[in-house]
N, C-alpha and C. Protein backbone atom coordinates (compact mmCIF):
# COMPACT_ATOMS: atom_id res chain seq x y z
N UNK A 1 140.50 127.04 120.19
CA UNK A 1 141.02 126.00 119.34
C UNK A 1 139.97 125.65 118.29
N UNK A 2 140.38 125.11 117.13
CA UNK A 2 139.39 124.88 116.19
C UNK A 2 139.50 123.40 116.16
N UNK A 3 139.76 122.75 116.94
CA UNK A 3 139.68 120.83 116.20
C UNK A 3 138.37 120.33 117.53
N UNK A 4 137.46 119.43 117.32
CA UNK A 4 136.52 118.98 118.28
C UNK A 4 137.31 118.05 118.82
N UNK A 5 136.55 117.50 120.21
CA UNK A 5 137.03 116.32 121.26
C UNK A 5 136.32 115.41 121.02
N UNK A 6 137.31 114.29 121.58
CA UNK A 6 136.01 113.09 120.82
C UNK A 6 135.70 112.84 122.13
N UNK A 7 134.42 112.27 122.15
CA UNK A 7 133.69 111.99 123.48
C UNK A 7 134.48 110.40 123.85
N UNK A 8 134.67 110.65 125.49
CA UNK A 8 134.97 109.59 125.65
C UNK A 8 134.19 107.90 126.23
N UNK A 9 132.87 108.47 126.06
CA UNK A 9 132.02 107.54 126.55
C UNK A 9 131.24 107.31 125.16
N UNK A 10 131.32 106.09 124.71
CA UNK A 10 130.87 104.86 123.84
C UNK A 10 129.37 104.67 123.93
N UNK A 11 128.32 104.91 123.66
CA UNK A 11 127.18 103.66 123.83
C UNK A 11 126.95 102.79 123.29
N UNK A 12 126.80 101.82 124.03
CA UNK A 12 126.52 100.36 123.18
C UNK A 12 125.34 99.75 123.50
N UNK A 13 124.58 99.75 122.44
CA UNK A 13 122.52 99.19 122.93
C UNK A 13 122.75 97.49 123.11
N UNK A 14 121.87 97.03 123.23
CA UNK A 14 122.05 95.90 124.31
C UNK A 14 121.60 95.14 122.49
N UNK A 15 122.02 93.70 122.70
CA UNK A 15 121.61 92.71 121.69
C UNK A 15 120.28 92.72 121.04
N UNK A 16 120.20 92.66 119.91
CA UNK A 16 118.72 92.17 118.83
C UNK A 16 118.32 90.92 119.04
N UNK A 17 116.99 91.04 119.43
CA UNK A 17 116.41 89.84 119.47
C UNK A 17 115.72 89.32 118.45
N UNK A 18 116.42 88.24 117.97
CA UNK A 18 115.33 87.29 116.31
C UNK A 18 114.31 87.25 117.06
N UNK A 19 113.66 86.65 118.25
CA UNK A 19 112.47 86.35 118.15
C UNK A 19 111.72 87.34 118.62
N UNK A 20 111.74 88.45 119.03
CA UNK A 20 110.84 89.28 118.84
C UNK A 20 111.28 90.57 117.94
N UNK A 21 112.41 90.64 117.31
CA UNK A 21 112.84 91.24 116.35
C UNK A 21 113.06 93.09 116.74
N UNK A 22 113.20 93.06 118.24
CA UNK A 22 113.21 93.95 118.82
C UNK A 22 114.38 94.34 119.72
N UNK A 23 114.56 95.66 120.57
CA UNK A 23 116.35 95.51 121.12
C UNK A 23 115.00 96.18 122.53
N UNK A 24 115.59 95.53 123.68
CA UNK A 24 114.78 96.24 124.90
C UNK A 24 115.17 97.54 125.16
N UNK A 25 114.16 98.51 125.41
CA UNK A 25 114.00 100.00 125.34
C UNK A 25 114.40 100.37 126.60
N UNK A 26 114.66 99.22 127.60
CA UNK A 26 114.82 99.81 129.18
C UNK A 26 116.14 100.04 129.32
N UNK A 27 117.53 99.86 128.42
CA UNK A 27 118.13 100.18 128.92
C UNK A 27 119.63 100.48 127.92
N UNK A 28 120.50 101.06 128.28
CA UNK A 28 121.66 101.28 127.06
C UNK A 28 123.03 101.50 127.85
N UNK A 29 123.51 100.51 127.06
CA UNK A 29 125.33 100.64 128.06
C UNK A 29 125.77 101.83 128.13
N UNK A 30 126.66 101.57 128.37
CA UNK A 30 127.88 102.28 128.65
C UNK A 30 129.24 102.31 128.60
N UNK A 31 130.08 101.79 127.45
CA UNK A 31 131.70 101.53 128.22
C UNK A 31 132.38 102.30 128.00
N UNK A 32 133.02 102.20 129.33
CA UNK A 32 134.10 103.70 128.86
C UNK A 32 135.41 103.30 128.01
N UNK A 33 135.75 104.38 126.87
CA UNK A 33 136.73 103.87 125.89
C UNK A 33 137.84 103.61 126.75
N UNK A 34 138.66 102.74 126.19
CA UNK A 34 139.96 102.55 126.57
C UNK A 34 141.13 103.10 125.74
N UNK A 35 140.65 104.12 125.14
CA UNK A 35 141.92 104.64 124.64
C UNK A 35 142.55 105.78 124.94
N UNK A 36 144.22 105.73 125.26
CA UNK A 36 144.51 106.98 125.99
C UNK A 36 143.47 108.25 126.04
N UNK A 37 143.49 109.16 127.28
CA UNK A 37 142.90 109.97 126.97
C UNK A 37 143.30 111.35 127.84
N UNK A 38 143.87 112.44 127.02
CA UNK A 38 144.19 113.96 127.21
C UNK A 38 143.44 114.62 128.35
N UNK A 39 144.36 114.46 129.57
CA UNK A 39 143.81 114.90 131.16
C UNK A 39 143.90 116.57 130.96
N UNK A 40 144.79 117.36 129.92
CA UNK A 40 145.06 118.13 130.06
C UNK A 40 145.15 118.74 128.60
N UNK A 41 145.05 118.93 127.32
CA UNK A 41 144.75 119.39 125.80
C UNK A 41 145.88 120.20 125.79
N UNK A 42 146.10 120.04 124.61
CA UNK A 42 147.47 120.95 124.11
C UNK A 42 146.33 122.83 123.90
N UNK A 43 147.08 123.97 124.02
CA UNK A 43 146.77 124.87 124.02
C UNK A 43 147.14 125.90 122.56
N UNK A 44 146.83 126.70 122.19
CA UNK A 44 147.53 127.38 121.13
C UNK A 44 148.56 128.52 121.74
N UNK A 45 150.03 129.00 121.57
CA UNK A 45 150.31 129.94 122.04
C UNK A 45 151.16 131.26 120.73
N UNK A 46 151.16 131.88 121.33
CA UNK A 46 152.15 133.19 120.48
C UNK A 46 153.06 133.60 121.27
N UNK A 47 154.06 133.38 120.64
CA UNK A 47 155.57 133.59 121.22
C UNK A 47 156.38 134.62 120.47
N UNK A 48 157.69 135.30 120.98
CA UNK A 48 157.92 136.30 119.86
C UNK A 48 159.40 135.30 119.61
N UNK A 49 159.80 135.79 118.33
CA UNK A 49 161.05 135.08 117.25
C UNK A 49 162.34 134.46 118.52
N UNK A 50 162.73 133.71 118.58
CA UNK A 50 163.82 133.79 119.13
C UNK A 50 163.44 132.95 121.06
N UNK A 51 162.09 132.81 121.47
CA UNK A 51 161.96 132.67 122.53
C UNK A 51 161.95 131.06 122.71
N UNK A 52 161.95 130.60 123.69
CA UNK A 52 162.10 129.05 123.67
C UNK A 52 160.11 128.88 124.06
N UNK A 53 160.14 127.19 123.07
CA UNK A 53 158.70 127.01 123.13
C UNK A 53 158.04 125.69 124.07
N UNK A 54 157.77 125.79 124.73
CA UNK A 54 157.30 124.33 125.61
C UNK A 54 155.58 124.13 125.62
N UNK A 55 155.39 123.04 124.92
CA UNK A 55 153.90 122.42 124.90
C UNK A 55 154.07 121.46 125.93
N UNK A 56 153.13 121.25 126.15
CA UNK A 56 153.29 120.35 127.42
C UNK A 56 151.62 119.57 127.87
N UNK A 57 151.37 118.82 127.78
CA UNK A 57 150.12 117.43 128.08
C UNK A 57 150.26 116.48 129.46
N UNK A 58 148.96 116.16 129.48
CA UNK A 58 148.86 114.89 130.71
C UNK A 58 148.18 113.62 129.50
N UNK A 59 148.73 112.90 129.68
CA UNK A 59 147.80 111.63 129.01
C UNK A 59 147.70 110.35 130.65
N UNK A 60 146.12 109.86 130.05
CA UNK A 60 146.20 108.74 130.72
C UNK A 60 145.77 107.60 129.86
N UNK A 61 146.06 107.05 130.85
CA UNK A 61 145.61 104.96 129.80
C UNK A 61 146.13 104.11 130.35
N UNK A 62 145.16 103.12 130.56
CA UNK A 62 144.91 101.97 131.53
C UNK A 62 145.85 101.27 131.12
N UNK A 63 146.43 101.40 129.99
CA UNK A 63 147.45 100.00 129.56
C UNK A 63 148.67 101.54 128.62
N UNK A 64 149.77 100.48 128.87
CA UNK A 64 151.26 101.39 127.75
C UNK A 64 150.82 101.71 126.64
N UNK A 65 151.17 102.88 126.78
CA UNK A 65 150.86 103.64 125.33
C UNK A 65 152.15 104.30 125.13
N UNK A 66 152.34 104.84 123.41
CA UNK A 66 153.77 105.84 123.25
C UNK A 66 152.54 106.75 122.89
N UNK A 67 153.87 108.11 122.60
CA UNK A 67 153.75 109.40 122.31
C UNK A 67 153.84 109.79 121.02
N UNK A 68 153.83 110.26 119.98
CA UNK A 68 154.08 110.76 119.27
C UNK A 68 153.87 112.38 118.76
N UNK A 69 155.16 113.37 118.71
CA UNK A 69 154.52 114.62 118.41
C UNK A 69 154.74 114.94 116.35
N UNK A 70 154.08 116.46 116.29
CA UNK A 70 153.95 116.41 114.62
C UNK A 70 154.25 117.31 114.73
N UNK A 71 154.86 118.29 113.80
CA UNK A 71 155.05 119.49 113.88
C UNK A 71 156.56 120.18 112.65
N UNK A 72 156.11 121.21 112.42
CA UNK A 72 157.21 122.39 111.70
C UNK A 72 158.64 122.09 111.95
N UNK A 73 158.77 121.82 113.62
CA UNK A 73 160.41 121.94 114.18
C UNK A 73 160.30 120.43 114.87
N UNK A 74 159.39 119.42 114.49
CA UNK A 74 160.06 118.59 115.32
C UNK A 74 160.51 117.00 114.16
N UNK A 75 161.99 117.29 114.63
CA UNK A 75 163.14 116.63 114.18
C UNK A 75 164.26 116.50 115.54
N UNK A 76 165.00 115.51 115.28
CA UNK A 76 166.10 115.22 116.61
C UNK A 76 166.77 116.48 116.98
N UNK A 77 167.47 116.64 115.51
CA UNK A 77 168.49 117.78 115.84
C UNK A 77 167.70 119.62 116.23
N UNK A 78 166.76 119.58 116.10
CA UNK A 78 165.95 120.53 116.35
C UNK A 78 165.01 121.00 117.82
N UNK A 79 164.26 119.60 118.28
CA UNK A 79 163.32 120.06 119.28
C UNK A 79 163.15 118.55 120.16
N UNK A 80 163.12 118.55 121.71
CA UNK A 80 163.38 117.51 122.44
C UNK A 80 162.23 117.79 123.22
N UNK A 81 162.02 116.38 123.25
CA UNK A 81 160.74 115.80 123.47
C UNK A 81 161.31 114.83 124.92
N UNK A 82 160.41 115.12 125.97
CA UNK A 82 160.16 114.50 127.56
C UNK A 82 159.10 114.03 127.94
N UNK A 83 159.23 112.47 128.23
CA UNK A 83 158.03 111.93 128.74
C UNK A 83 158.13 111.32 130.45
N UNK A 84 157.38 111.87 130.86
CA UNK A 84 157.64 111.01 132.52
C UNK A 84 156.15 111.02 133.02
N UNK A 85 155.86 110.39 133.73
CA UNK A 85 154.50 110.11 134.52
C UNK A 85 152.91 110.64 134.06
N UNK A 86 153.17 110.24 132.89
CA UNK A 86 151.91 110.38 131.91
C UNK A 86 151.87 111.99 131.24
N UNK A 87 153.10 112.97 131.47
CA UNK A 87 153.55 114.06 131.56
C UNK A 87 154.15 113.98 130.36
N UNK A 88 153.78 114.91 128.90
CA UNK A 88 154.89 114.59 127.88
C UNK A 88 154.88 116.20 127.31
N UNK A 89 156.09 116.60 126.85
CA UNK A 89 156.40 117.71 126.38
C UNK A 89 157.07 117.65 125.36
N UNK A 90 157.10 118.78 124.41
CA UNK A 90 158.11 119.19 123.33
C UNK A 90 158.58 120.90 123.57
N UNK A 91 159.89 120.27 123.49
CA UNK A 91 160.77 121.66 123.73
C UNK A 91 161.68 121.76 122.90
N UNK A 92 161.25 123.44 122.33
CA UNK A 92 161.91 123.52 120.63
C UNK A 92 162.81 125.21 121.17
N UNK A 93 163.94 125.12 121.16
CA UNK A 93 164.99 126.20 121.67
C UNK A 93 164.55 127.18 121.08
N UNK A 94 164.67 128.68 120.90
CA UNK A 94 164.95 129.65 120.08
C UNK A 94 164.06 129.84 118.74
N UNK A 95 162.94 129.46 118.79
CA UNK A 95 161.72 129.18 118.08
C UNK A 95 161.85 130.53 116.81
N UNK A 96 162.01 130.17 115.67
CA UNK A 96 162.06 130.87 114.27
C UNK A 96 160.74 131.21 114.11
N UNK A 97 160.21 132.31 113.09
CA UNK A 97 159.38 132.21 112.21
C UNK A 97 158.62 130.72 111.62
N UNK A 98 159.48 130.74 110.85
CA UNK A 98 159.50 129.36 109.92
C UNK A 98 158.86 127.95 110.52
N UNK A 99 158.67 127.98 112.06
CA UNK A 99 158.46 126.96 112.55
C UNK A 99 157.29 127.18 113.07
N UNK A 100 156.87 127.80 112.47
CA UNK A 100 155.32 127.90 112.76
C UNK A 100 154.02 127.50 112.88
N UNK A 101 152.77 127.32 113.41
CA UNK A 101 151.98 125.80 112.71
C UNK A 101 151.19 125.25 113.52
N UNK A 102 150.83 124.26 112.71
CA UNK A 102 150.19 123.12 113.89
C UNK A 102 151.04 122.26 114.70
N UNK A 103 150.85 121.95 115.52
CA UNK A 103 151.74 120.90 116.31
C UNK A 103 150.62 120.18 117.24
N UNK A 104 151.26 118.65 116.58
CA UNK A 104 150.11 117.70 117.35
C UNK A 104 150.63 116.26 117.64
N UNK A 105 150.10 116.13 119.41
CA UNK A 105 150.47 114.83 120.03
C UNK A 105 149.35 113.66 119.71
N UNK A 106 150.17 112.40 119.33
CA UNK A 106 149.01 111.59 119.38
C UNK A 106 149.41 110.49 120.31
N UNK A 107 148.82 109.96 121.42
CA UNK A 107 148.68 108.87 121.94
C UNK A 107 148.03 107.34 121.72
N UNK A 108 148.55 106.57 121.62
CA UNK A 108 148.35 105.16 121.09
C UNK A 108 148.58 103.99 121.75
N UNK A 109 147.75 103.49 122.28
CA UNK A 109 148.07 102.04 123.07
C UNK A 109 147.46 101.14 122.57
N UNK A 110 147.02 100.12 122.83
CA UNK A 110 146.67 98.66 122.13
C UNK A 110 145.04 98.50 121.42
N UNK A 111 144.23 99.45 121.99
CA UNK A 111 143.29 99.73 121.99
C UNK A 111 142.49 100.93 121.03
N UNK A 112 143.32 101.78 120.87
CA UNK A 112 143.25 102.98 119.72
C UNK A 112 144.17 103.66 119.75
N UNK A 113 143.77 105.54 119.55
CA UNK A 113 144.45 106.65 119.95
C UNK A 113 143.52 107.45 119.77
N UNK A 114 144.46 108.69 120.31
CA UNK A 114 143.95 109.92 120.63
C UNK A 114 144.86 111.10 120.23
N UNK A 115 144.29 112.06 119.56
CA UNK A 115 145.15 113.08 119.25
C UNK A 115 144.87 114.33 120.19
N UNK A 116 145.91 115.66 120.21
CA UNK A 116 145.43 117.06 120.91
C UNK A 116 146.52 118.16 119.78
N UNK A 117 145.70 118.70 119.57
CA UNK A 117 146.49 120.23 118.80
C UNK A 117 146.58 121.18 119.10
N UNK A 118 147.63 121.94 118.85
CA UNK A 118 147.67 123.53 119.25
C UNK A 118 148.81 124.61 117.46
N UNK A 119 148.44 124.72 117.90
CA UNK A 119 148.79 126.24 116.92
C UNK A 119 149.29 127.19 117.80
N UNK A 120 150.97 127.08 116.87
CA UNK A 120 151.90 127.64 117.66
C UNK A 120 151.96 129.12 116.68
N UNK A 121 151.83 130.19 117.00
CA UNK A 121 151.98 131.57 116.53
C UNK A 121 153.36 132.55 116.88
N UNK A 122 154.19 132.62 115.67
CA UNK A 122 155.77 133.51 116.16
C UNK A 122 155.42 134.69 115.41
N UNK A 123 156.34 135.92 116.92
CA UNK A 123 155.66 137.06 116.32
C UNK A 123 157.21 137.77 115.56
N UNK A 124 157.51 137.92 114.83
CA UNK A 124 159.02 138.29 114.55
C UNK A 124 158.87 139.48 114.28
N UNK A 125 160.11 139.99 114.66
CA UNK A 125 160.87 141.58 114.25
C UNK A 125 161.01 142.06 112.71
N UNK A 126 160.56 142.81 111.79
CA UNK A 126 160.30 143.22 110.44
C UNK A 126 161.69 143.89 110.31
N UNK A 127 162.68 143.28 108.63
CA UNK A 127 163.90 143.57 108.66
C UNK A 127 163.13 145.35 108.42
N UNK A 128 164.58 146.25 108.38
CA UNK A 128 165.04 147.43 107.75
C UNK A 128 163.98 147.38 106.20
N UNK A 129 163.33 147.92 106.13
CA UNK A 129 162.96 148.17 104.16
C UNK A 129 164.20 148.38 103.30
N UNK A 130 164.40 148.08 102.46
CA UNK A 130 165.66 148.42 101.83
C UNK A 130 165.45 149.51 100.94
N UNK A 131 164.36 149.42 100.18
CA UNK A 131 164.17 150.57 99.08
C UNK A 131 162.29 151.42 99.74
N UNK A 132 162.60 152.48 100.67
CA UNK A 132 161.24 152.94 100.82
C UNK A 132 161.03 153.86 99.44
N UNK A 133 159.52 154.08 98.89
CA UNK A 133 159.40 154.99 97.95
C UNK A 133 158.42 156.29 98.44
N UNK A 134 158.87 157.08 98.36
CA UNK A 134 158.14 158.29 98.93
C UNK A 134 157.27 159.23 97.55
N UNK A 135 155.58 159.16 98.33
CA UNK A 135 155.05 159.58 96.98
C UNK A 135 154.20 160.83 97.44
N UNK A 136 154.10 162.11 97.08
CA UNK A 136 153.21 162.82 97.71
C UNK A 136 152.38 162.88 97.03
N UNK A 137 151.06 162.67 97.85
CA UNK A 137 149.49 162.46 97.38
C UNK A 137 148.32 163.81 97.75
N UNK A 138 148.97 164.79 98.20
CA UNK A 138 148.29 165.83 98.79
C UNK A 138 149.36 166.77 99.12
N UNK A 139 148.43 168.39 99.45
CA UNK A 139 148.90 169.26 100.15
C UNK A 139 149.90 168.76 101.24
N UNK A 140 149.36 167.90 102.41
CA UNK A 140 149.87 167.66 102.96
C UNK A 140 150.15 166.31 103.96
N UNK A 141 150.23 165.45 102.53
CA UNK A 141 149.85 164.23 102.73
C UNK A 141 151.27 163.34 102.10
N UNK A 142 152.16 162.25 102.13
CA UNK A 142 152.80 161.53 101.68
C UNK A 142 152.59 159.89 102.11
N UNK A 143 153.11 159.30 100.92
CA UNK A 143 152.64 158.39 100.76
C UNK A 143 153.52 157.62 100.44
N UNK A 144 153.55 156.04 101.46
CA UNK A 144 155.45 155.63 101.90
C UNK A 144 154.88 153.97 101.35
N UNK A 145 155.62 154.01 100.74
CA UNK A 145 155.81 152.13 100.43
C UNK A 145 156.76 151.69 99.92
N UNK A 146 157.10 150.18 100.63
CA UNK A 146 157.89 149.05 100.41
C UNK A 146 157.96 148.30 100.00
N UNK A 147 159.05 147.33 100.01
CA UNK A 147 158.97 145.67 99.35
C UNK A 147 158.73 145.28 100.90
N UNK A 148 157.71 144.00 100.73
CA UNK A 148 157.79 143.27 101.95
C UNK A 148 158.50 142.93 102.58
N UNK A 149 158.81 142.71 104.11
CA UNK A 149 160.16 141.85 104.41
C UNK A 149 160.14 140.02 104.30
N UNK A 150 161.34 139.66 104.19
CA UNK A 150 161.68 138.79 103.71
C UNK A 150 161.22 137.01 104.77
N UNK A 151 161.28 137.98 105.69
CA UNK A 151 160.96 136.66 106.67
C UNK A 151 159.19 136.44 106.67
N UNK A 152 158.83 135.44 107.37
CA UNK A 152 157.51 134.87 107.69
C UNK A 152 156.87 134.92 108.66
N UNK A 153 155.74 135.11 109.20
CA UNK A 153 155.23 134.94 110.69
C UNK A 153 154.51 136.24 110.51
N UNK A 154 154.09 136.61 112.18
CA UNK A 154 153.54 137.68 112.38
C UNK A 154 154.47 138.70 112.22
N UNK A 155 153.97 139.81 112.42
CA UNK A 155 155.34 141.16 112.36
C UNK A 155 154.47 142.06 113.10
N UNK A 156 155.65 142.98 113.95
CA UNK A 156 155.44 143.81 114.73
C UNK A 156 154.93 145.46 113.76
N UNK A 157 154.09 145.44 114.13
CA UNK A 157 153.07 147.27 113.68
C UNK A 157 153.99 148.03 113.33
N UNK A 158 153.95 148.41 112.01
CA UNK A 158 155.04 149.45 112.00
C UNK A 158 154.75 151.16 112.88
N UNK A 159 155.19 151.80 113.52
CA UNK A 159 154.82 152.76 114.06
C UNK A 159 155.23 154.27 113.23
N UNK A 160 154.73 155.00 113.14
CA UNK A 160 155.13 156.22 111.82
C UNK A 160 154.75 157.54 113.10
N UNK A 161 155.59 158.77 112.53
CA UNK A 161 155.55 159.90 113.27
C UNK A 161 155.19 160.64 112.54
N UNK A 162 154.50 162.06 112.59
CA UNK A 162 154.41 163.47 111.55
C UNK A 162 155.19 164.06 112.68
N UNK A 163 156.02 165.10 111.78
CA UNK A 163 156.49 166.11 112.21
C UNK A 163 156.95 167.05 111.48
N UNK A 164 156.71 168.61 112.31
CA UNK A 164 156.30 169.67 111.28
C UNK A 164 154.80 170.15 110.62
């Protein structure tokens, strides 16, 4: 993953003193944040065109917090989202190209938030070429090119044979 974690332990140095204009060296808090915090980090995955996609998190936090996810496909009519026992998911059916991306939960209770990301990767099927051009570059050499295909995402290797 490329995004950092934020640490969840705070230090806080102890009070300034006016009259000796000094903070005592013996010692330095500690509080632990209170803002939700990701028992479990969203992951990055690669899926191929068409497969169903489930992210899935643990959050905790001492006090109610909501959920919120971000993402390419998430809209009502598109991708459904489940929260139960600090357990929250997004589940996006039949996952396109097009919906490709970052996707990110943020947790928020009274106190702050917390975000987790993943990068979702679709590997799709490359249409038919419509116009190949065949060029020979040698004795025994040819030389094949296309228009790109039309869709987005990863694409599967094209595989080529000699024969003869």
């Amino acid at each position: 993953m490329w995004h950092a974690l934020v640490d969840e332990l705070v230090p806080v140095l102890p009070p300034f003193s006016l009259l000796t204009g000094q903070r005592p060296q013996s010692e330095v808090l500690l509080v632990l944040d209170k803002r939700p915090q990701f028992l479990s980090p969203l992951t990055d995955i690669t899926v191929c065109e068409g497969e169903d996609v489930v992210l899935r998190t643990k959050v905790s936090s001492a006090s109610p917090f909501t959920v919120t996810w971000r993402g390419p496909a998430v809209h009502p009519e598109r991708a459904v989202v489940e929260t139960d026992d600090g357990y929250t998911l997004l589940r996006i059916p039949k996952i396109v190209p097009l919906e490709c991306g970052p996707y990110s939960v943020v947790a928020e209770n009274e106190h702050g938030s917390s975000s987790s990301l993943a990068f979702v990767k679709v590997i799709a099927r490359p249409e038919a070429p419509s116009a190949v051009v065949c060029e020979r570059v040698g004795r025994n050499a040819l030389l094949l090119s296309w228009s790109p295909a039309s869709k987005s995402g990863s694409l599967f290797c094209v595989e080529y044979r000699s024969e003869g």
